[in-house]
N, C-alpha and C. Protein backbone atom coordinates (compact mmCIF):
# COMPACT_ATOMS: atom_id res chain seq x y z
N UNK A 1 0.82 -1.18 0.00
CA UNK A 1 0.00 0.00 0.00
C UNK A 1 0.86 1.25 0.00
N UNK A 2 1.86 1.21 0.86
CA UNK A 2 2.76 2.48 1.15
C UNK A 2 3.41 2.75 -0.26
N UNK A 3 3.78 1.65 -1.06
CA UNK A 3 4.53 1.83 -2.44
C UNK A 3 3.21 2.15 -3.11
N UNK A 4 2.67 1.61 -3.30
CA UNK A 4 1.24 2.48 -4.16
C UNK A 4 1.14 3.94 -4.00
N UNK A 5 1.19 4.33 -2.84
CA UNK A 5 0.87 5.46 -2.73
C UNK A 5 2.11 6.48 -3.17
N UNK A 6 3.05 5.86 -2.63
CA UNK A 6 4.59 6.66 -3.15
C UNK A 6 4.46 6.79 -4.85
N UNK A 7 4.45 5.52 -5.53
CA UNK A 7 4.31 5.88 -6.36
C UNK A 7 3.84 6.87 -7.12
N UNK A 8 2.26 6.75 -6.77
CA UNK A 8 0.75 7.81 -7.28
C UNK A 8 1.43 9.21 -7.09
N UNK A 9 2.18 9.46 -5.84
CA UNK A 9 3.16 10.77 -5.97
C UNK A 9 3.96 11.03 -6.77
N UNK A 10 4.83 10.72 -7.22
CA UNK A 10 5.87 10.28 -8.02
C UNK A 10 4.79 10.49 -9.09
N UNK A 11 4.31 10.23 -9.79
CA UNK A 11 3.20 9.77 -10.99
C UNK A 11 2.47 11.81 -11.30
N UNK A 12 2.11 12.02 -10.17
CA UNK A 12 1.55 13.03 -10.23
C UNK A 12 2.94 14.28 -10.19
N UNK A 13 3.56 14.00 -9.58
CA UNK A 13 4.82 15.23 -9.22
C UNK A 13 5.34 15.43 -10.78
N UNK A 14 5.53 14.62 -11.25
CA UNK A 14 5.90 14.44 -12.95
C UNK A 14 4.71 14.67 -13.76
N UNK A 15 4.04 14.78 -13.34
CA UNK A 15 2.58 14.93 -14.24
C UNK A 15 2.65 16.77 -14.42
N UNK A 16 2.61 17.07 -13.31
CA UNK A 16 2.60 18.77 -13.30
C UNK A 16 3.70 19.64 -13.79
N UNK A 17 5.09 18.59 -13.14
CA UNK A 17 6.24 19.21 -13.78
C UNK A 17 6.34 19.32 -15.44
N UNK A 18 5.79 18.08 -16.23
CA UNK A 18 5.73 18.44 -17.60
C UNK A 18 4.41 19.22 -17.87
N UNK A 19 2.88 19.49 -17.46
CA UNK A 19 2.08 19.93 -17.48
C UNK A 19 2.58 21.62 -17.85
N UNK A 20 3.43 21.80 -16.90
CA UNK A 20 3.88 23.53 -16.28
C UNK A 20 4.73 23.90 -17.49
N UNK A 21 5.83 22.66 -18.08
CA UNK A 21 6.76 23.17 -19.31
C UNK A 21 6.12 22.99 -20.58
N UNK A 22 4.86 22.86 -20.38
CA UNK A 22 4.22 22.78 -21.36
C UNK A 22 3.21 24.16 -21.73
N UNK A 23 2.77 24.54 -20.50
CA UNK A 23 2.17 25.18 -20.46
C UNK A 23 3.44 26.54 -20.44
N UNK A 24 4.64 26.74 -20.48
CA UNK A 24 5.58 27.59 -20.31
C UNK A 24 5.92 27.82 -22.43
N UNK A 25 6.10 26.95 -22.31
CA UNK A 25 6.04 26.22 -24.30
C UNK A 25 5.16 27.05 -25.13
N UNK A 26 3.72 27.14 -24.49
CA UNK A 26 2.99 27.90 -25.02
C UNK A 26 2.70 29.10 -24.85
N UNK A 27 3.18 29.61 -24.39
CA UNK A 27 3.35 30.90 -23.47
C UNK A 27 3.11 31.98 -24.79
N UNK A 28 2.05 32.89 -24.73
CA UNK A 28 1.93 33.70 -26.05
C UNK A 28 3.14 34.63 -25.95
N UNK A 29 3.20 34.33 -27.76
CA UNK A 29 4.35 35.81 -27.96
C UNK A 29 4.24 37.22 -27.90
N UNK A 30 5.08 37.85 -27.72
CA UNK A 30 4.92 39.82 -27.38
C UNK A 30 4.54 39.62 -28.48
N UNK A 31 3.72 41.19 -28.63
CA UNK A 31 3.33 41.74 -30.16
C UNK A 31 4.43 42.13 -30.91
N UNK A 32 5.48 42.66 -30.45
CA UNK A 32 6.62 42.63 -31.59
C UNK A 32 7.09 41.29 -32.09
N UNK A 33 6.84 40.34 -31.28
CA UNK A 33 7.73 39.03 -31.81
C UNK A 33 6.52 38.12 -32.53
N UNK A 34 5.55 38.56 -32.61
CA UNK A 34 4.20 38.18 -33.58
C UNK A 34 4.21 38.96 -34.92
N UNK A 35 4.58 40.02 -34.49
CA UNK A 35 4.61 40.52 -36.26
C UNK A 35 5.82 40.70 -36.32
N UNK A 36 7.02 39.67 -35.70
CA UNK A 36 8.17 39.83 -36.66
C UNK A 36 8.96 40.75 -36.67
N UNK A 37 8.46 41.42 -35.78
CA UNK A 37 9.87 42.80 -35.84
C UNK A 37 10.14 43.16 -34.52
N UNK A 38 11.38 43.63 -34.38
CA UNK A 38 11.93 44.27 -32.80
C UNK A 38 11.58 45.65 -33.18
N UNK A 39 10.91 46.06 -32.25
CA UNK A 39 10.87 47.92 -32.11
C UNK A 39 12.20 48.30 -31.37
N UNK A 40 12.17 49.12 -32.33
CA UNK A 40 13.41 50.28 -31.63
C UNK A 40 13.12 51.43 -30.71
N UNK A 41 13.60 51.46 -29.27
CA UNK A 41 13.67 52.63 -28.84
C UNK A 41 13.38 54.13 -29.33
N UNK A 42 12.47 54.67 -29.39
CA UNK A 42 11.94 56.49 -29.82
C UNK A 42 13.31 56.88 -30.08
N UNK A 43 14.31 57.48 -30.94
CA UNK A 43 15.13 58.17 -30.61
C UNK A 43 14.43 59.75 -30.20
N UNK A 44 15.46 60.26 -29.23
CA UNK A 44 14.91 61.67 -28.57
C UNK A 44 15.22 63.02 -29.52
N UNK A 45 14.32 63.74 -30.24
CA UNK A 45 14.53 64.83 -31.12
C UNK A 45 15.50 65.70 -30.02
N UNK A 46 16.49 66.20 -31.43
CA UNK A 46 17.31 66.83 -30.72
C UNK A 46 17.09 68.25 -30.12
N UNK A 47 17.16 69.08 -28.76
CA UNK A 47 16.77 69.77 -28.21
C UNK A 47 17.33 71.69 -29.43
N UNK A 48 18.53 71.33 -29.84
CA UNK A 48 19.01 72.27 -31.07
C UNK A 48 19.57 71.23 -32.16
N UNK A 49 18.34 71.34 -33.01
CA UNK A 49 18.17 70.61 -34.30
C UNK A 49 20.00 71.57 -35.04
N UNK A 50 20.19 70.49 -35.98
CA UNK A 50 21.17 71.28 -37.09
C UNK A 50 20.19 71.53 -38.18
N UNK A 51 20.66 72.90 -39.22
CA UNK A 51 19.78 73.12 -39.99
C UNK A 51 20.77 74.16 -40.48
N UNK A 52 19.97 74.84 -42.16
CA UNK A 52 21.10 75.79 -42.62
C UNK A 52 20.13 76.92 -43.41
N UNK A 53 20.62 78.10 -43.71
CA UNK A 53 19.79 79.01 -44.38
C UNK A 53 20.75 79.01 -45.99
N UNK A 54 20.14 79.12 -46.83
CA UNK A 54 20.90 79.65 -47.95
C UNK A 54 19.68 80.40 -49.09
N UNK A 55 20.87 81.26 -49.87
CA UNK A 55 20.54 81.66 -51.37
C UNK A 55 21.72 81.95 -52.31
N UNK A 56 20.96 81.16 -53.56
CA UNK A 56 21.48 82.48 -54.92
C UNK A 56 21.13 83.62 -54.92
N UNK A 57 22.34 84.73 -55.28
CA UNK A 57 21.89 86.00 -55.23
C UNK A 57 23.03 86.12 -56.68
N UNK A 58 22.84 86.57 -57.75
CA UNK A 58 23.51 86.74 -58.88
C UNK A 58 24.29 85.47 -59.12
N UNK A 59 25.72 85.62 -59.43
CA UNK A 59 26.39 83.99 -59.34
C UNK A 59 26.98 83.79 -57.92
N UNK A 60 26.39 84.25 -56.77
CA UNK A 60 26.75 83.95 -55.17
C UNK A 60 25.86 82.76 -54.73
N UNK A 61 26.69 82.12 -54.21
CA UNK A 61 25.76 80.77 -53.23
C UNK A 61 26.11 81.40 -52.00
N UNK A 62 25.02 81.61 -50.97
CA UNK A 62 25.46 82.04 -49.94
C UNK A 62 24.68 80.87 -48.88
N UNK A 63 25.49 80.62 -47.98
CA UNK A 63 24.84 79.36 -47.43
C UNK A 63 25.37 79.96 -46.00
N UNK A 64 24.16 79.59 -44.86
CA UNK A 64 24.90 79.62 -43.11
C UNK A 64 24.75 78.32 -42.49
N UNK A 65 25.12 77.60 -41.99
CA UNK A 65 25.13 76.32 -41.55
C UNK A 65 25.18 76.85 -39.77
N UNK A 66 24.21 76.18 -39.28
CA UNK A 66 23.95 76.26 -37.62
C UNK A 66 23.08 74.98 -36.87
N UNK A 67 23.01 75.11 -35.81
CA UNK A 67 22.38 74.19 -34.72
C UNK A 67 21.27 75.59 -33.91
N UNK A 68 20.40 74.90 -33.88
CA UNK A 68 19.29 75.92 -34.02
C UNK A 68 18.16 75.24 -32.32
N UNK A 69 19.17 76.38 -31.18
CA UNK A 69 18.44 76.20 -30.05
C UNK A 69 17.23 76.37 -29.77
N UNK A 70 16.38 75.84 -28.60
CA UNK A 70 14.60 76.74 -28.62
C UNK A 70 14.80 77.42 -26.92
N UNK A 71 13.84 78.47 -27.43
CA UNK A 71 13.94 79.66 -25.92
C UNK A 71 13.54 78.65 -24.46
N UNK A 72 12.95 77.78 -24.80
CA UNK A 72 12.39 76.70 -24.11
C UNK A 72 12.13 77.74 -22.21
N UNK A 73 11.50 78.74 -22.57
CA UNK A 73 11.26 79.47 -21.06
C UNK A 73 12.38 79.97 -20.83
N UNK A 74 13.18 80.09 -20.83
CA UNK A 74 14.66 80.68 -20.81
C UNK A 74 14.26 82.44 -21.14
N UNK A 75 15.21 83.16 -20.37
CA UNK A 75 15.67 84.33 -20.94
C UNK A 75 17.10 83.93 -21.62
N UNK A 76 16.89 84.32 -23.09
CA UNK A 76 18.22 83.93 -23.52
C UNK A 76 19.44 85.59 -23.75
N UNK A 77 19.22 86.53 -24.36
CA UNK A 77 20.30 87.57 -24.37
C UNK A 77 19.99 88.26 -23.05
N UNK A 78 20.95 88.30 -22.70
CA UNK A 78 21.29 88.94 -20.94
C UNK A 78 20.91 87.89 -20.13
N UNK A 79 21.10 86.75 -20.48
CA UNK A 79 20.88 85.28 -19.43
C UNK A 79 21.48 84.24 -19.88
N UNK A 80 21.28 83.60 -20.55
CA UNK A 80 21.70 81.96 -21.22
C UNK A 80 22.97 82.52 -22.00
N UNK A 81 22.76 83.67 -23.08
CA UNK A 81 23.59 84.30 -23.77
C UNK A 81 23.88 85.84 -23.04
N UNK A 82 25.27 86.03 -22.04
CA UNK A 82 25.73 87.16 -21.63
C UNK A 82 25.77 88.58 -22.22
N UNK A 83 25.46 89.68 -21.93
CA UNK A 83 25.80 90.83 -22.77
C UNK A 83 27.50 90.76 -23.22
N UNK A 84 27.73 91.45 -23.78
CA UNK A 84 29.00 91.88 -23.67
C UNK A 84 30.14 90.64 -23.91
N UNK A 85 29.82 89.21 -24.43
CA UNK A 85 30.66 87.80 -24.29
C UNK A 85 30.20 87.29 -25.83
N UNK A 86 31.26 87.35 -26.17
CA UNK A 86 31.26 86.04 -27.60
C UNK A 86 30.54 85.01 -27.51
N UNK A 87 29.70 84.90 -28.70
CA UNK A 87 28.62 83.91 -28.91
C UNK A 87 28.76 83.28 -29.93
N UNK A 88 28.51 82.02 -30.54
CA UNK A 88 29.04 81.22 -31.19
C UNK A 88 27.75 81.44 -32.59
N UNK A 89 26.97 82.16 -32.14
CA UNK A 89 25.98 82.58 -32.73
C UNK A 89 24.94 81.39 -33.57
N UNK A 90 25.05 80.30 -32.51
CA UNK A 90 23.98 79.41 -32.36
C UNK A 90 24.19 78.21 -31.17
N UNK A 91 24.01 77.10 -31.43
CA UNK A 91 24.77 75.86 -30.01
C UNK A 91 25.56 75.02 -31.37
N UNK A 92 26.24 74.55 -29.83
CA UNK A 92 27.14 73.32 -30.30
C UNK A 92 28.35 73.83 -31.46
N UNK A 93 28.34 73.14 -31.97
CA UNK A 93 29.67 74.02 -33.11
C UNK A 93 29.40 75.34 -33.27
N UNK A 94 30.46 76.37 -33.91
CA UNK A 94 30.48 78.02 -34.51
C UNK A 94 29.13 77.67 -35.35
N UNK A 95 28.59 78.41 -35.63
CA UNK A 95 27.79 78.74 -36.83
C UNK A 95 29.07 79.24 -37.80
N UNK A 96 29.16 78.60 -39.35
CA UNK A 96 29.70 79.31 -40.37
C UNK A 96 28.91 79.94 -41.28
N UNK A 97 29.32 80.67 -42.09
CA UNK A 97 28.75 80.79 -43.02
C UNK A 97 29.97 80.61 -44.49
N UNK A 98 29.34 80.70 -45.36
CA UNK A 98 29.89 80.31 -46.69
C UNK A 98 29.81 81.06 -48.42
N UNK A 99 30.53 81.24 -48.75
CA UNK A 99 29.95 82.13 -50.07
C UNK A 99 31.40 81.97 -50.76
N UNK A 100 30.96 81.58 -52.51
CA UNK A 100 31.55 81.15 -53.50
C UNK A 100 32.11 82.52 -54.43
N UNK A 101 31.59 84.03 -53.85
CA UNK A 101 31.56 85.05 -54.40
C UNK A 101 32.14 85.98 -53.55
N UNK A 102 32.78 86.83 -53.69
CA UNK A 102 33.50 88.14 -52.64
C UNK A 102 32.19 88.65 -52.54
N UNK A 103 32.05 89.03 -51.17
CA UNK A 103 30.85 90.00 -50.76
C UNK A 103 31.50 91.10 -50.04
N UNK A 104 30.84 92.15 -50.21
CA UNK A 104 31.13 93.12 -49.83
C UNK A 104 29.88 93.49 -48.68
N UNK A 105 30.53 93.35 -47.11
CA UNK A 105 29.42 93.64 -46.22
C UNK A 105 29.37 94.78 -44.98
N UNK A 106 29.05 96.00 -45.32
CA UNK A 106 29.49 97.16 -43.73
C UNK A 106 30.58 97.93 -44.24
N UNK A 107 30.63 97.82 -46.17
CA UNK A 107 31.80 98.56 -46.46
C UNK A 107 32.97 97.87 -46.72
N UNK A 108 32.96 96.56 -46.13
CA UNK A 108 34.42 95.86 -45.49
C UNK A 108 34.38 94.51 -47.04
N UNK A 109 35.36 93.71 -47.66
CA UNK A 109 35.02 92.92 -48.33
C UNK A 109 35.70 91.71 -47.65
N UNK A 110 34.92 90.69 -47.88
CA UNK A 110 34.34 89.44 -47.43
C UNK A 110 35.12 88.75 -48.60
N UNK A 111 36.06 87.87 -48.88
CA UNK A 111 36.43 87.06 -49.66
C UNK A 111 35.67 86.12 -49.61
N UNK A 112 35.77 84.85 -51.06
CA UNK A 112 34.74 84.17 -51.07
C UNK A 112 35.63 82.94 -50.62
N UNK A 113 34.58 82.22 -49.07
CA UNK A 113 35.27 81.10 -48.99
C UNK A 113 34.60 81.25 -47.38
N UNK A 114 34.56 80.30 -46.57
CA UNK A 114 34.13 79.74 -45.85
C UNK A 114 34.91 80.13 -44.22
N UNK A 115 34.02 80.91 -43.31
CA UNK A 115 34.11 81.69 -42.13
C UNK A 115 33.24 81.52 -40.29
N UNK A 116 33.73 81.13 -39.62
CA UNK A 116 32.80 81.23 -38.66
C UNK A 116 32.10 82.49 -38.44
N UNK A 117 30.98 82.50 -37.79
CA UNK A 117 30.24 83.69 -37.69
C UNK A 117 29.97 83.84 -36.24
N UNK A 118 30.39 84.76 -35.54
CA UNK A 118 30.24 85.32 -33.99
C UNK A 118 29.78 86.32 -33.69
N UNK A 119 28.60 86.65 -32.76
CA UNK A 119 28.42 88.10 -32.15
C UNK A 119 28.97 88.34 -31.16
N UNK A 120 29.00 89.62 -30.63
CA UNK A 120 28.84 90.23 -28.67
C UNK A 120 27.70 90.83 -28.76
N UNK A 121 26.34 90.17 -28.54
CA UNK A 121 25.30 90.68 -28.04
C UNK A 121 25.65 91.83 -27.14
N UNK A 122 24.45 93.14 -26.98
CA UNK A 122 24.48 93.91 -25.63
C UNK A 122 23.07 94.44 -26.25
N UNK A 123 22.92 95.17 -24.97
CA UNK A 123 21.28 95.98 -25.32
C UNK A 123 21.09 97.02 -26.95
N UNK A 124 22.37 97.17 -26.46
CA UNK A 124 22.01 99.06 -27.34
C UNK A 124 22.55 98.39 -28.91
N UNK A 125 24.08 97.73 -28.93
CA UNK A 125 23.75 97.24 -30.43
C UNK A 125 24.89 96.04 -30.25
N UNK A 126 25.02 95.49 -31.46
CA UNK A 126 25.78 93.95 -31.35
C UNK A 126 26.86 93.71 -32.58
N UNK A 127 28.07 93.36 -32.02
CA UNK A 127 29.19 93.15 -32.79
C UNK A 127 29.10 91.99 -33.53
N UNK A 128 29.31 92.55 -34.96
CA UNK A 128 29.17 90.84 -35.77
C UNK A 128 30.57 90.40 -36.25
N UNK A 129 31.17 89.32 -36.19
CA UNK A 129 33.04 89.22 -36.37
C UNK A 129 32.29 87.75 -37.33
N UNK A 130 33.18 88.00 -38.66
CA UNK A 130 32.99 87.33 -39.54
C UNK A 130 34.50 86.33 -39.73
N UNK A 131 34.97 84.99 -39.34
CA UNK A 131 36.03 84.62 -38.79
C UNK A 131 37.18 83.78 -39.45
N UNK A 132 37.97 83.80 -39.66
CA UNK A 132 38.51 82.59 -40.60
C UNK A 132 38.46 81.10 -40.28
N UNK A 133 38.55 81.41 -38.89
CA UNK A 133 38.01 79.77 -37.91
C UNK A 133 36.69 79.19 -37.62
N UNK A 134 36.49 78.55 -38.76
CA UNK A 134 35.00 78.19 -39.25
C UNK A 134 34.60 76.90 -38.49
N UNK A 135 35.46 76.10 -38.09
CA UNK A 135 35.53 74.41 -37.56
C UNK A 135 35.88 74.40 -36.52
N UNK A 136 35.02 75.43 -35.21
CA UNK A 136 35.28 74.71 -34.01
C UNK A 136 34.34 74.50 -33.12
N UNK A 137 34.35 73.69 -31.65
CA UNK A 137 33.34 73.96 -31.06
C UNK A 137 33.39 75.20 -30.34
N UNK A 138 31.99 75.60 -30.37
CA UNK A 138 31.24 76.62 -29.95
C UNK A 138 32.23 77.94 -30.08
N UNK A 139 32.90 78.98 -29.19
CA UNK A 139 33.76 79.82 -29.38
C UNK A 139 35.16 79.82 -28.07
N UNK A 140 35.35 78.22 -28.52
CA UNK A 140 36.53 77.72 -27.55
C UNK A 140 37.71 78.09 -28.25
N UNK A 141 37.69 78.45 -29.55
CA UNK A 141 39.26 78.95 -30.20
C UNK A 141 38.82 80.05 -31.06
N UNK A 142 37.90 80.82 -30.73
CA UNK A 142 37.87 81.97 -30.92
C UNK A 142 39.01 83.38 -30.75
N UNK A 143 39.52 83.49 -31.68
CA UNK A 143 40.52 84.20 -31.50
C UNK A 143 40.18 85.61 -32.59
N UNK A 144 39.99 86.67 -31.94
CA UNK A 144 39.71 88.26 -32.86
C UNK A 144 41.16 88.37 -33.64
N UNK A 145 42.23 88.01 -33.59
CA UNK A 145 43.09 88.49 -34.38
C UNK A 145 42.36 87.17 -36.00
N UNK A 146 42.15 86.13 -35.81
CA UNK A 146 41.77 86.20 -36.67
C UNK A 146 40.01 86.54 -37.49
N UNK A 147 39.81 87.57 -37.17
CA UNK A 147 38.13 88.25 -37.91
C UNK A 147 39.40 88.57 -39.04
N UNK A 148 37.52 88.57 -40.08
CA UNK A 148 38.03 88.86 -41.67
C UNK A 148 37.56 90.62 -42.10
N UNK A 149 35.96 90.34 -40.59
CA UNK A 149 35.50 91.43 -41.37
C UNK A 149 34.71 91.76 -39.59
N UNK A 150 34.73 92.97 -39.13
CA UNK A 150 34.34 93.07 -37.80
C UNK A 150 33.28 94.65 -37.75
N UNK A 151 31.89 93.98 -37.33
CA UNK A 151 31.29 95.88 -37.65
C UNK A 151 29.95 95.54 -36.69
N UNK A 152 29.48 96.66 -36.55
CA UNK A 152 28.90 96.67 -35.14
C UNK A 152 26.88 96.69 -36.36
N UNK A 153 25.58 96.49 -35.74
CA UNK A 153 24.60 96.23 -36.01
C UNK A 153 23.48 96.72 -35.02
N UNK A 154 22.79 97.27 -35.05
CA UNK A 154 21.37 97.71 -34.25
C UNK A 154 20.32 96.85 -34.08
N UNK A 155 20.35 95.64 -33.07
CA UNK A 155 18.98 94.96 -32.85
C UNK A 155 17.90 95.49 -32.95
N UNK A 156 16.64 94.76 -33.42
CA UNK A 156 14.95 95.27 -33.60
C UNK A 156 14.62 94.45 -32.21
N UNK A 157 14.26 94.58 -31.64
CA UNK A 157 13.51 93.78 -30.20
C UNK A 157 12.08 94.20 -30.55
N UNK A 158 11.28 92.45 -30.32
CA UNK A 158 10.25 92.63 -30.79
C UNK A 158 9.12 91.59 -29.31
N UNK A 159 8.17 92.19 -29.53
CA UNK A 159 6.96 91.35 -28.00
C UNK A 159 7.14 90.09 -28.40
N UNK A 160 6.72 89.80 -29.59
CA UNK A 160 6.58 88.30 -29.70
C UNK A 160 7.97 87.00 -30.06
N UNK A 161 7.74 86.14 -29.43
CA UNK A 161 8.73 85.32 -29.19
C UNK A 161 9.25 83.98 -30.19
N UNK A 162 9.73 84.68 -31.03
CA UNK A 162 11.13 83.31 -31.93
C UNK A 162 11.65 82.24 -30.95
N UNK A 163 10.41 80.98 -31.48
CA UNK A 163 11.05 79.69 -29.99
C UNK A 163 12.51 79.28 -30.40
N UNK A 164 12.71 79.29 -32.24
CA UNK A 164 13.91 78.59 -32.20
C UNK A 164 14.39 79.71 -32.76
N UNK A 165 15.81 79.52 -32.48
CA UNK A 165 17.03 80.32 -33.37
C UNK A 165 16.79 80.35 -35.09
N UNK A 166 16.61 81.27 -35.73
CA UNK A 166 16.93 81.09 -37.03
C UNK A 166 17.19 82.12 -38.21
N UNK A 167 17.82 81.84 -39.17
CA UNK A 167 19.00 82.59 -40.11
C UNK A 167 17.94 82.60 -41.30
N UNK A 168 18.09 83.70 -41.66
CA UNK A 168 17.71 83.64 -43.29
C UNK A 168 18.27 84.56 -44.38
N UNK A 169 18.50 84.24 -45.60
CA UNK A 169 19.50 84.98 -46.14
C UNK A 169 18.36 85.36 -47.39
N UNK A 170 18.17 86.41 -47.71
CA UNK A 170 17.19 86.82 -48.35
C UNK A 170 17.67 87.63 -49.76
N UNK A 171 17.07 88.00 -51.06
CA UNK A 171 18.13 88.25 -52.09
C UNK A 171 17.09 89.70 -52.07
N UNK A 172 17.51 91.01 -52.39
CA UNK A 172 16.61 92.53 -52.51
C UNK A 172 16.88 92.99 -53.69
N UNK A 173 18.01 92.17 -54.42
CA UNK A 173 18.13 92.64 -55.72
C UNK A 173 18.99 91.92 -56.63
N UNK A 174 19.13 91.84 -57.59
CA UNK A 174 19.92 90.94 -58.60
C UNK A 174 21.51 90.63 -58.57
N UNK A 175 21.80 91.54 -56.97
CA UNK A 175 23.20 91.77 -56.68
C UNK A 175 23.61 91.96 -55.27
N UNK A 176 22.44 92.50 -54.97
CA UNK A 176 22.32 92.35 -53.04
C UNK A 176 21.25 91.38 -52.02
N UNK A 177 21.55 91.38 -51.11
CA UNK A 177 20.71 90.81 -50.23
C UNK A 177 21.07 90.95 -48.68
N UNK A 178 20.19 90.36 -48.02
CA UNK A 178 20.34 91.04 -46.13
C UNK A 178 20.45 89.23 -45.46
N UNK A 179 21.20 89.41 -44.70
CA UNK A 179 21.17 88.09 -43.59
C UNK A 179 20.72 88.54 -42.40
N UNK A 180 19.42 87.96 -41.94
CA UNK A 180 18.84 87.91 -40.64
C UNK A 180 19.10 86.94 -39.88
N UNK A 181 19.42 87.50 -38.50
CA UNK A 181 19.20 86.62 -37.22
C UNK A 181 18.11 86.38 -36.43
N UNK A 182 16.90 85.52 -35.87
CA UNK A 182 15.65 85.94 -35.33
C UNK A 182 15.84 84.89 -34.32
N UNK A 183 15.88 85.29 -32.84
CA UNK A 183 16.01 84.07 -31.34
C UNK A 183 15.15 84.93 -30.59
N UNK A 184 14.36 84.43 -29.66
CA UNK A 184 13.82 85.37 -28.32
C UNK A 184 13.07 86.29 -28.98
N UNK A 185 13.11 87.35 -28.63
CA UNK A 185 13.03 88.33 -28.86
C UNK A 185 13.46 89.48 -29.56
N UNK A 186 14.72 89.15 -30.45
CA UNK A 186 15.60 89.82 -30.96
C UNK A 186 15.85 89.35 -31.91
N UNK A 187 15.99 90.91 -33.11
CA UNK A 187 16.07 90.22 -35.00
C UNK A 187 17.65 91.44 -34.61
N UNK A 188 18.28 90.47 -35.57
CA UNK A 188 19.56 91.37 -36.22
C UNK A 188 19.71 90.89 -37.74
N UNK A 189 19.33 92.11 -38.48
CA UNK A 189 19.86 91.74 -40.18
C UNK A 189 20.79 93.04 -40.47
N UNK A 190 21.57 92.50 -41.26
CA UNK A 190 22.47 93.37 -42.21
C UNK A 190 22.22 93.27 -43.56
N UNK A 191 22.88 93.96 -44.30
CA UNK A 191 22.68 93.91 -45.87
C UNK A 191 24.16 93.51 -46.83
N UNK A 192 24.18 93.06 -48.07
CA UNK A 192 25.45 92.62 -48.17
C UNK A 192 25.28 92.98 -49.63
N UNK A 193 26.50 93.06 -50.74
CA UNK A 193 26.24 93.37 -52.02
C UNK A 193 27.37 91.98 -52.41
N UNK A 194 26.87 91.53 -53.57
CA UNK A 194 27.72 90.47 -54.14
C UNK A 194 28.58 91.30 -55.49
N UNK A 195 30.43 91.45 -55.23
CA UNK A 195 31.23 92.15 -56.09
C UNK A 195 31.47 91.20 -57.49
């Protein structure tokens, strides 16, 4: 009797143990592994997208290449961006700009060929330094002995708020055109003639 019963244990203890890997066997698949594909992680949009402004203006390609921050609640000139301190005049790398044509900009001429672009923000007006050191980060080798072309500009401050940074190079005539800056609250354009 005692072996009968040992057994019937034995009998049943193995009964459940394959019951359970069976029932583990069938175990439904995730919805990605039902239709066959692994999902990938969201990548996270970048907080200052890269992006670039350009135009033809006669036979000039004028192109600005930048990383284009958002005000994201921030006070940015006289806060995030200091009065009176070199600005890389966007995030992350210099902003350059580029042109295949001598421009002539503030009086001053602009050879054609490829320049970082820097301000010194302040209230009343803002230094624009046009640079030969086009390839660095932000304005860590910023050096004024080398500007190509250095001249001062009158901000428009306006109520309504530019979330992201952005450049536009606009053509006014078959030979000139103006490059705008628009962040925050604040537009800076100049005008430029293609020689």
């Amino acid at each position: 009797m005692k072996n009968s019963i040992l057994f019937l244990c034995i009998m049943i203890l193995v009964s459940c143990k394959d019951t359970k890997t069976k029932v583990q066997e069938q175990a439904p698949e995730t919805e990605t592994e039902q239709k066959g594909t692994i999902s990938e992680p969201e990548k996270k949009k970048p907080l200052s997208p890269h992006t670039s402004a350009m135009a033809i203006i006669g036979d000039a390609h004028i192109h600005i290449d930048y990383s284009s921050p958002g005000v994201r609640d921030r006070i940015i000139f006289g806060g995030l961006v200091g009065y009176n301190n070199v600005w890389q005049a966007g995030a992350h790398n210099a902003t350059w700009i580029e042109t295949n044509k001598e421009l002539t900009i503030s009086g001053k001429v602009l050879p054609a060929g490829k320049y970082g672009f820097f301000t010194v923000p302040s209230k009343d007006d803002w230094t624009i330094m046009i640079n030969k050191n086009w390839n660095q980060h932000g304005k860590d080798e910023y050096d004024e002995k080398d500007d190509v072309i250095r001249f001062k500009v009158s901000p428009e401050i306006s109520e309504d708020i530019q979330e992201y940074l952005e450049y536009k190079v606009t053509k006014t005539s078959d030979n000139s055109g103006t490059i705008n800056m628009n962040w925050e609250k604040v537009n800076i354009e100049f005008p430029f003639t293609v020689n």
